[in-house]
N, C-alpha and C. Protein backbone atom coordinates (compact mmCIF):
# COMPACT_ATOMS: atom_id res chain seq x y z
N UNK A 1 57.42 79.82 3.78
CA UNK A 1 58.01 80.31 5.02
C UNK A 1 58.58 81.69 4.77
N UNK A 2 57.95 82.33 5.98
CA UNK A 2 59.00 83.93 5.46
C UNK A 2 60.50 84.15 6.26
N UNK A 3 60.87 85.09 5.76
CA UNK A 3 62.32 85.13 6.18
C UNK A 3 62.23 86.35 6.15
N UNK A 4 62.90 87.31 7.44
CA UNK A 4 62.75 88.63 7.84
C UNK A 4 63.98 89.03 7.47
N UNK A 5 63.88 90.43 6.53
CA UNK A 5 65.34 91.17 6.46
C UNK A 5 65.39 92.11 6.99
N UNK A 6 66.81 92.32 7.51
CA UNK A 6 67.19 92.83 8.26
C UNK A 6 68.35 93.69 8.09
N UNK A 7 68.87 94.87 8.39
CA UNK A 7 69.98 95.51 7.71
C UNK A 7 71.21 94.86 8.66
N UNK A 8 72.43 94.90 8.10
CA UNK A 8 73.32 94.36 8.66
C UNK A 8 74.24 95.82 9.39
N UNK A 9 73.80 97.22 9.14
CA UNK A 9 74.32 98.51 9.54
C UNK A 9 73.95 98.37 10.99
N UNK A 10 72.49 98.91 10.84
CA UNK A 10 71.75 99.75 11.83
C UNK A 10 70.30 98.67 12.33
N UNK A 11 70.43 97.24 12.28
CA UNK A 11 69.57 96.42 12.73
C UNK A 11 68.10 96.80 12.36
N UNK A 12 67.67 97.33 11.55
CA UNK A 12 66.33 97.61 11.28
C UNK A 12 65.95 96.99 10.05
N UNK A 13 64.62 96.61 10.44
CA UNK A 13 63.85 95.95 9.72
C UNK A 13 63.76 96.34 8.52
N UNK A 14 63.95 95.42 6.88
CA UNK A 14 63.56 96.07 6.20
C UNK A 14 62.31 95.80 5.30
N UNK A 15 61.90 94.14 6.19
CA UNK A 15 60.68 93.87 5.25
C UNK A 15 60.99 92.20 5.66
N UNK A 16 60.09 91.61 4.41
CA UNK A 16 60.17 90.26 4.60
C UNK A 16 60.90 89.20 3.51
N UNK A 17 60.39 88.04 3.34
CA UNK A 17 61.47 87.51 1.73
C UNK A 17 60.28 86.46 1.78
N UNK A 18 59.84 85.81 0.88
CA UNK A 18 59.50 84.34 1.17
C UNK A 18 60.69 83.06 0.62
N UNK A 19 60.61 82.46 1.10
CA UNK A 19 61.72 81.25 1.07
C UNK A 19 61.68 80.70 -0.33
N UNK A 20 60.61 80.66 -1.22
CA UNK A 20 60.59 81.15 -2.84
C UNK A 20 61.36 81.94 -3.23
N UNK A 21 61.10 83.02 -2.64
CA UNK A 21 61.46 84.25 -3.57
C UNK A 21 63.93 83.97 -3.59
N UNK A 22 64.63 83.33 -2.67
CA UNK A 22 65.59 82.93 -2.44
C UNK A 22 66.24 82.30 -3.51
N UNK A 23 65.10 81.43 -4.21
CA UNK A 23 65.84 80.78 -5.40
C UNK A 23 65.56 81.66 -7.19
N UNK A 24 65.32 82.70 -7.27
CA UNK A 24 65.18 83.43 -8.24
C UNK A 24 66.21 84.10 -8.70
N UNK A 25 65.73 84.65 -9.60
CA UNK A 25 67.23 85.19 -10.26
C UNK A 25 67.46 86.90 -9.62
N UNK A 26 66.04 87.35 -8.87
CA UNK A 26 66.39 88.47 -8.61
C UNK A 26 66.91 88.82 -7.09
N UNK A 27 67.77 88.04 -6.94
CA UNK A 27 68.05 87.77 -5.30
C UNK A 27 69.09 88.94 -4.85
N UNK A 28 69.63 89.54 -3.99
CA UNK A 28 70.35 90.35 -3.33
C UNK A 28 71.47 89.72 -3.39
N UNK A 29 72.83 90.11 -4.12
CA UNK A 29 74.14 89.19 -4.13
C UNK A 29 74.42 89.40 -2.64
N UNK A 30 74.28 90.44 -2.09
CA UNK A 30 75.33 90.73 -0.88
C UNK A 30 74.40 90.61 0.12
N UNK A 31 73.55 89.59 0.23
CA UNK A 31 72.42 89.24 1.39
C UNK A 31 73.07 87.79 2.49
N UNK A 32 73.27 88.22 3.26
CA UNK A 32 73.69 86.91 4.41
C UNK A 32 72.53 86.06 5.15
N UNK A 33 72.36 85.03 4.38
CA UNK A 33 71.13 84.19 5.35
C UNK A 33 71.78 83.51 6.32
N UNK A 34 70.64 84.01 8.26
CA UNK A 34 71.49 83.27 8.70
C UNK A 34 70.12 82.64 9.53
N UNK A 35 69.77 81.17 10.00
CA UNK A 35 68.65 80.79 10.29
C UNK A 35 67.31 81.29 9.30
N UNK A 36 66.36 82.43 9.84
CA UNK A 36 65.17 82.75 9.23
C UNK A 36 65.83 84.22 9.38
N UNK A 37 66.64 84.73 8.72
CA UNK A 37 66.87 86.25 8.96
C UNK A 37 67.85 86.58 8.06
N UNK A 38 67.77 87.19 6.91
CA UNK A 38 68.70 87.57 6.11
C UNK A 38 68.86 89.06 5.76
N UNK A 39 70.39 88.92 6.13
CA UNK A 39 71.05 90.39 6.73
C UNK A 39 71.47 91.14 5.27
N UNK A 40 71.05 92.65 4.93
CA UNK A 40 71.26 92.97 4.11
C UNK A 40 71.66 94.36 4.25
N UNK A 41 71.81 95.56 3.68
CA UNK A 41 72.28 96.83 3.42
C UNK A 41 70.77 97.65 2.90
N UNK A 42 70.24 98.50 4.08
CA UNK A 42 69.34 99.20 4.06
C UNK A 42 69.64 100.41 2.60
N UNK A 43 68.46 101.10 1.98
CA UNK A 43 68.98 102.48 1.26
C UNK A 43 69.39 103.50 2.03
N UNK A 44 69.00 103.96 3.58
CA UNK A 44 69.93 104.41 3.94
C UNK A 44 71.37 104.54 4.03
N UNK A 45 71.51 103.22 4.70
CA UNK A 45 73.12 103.07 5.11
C UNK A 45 74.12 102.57 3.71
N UNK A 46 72.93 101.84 2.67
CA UNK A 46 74.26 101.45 1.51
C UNK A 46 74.23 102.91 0.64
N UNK A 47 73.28 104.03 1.16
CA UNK A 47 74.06 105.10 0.84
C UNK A 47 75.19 106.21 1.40
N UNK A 48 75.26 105.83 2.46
CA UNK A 48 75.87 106.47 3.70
C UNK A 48 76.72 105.75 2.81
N UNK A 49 77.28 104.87 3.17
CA UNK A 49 78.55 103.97 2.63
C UNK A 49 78.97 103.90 1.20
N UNK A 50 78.71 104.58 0.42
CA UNK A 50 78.56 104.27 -1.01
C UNK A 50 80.05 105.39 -0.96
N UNK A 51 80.97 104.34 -1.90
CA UNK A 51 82.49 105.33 -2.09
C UNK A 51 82.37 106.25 -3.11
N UNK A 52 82.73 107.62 -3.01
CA UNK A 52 82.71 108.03 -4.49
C UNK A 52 84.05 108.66 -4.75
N UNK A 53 84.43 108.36 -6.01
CA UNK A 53 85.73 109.13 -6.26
C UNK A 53 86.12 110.38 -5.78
N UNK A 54 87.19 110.66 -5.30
CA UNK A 54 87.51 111.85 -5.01
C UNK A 54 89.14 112.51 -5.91
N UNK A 55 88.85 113.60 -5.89
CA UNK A 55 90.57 113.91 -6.96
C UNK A 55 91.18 114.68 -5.87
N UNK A 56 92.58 113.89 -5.56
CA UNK A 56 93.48 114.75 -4.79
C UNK A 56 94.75 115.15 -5.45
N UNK A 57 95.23 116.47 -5.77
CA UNK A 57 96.41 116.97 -5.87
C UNK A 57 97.02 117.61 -5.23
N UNK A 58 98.35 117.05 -5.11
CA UNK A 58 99.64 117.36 -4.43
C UNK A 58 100.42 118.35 -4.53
């Protein structure tokens, strides 16, 4: 059975999963299955979002 991913940002498609591929070791920690649709963080947006240190002095 496939399972469609989906970004959890910007709702776009990012591909598919098979319901195999779920129990492996190379799975997405931060993937939300919800029914047949598991919501994940596109390379766009988990770079948009990606924190990077900044140095502030006072």
């Amino acid at each position: 059975m496939k399972i469609f991913k989906v970004c959890q940002a910007c709702d776009r498609i990012i591909g598919e999963i098979e319901l195999d591929d779920l129990t492996s070791q190379s799975v997405d920690p931060i993937m939300d299955i919800v029914g047949n649709v598991a919501y994940a963080l596109c390379s766009v947006c988990a770079h948009e979002m990606e924190m990077k240190p900044r140095n502030v002095y006072h």
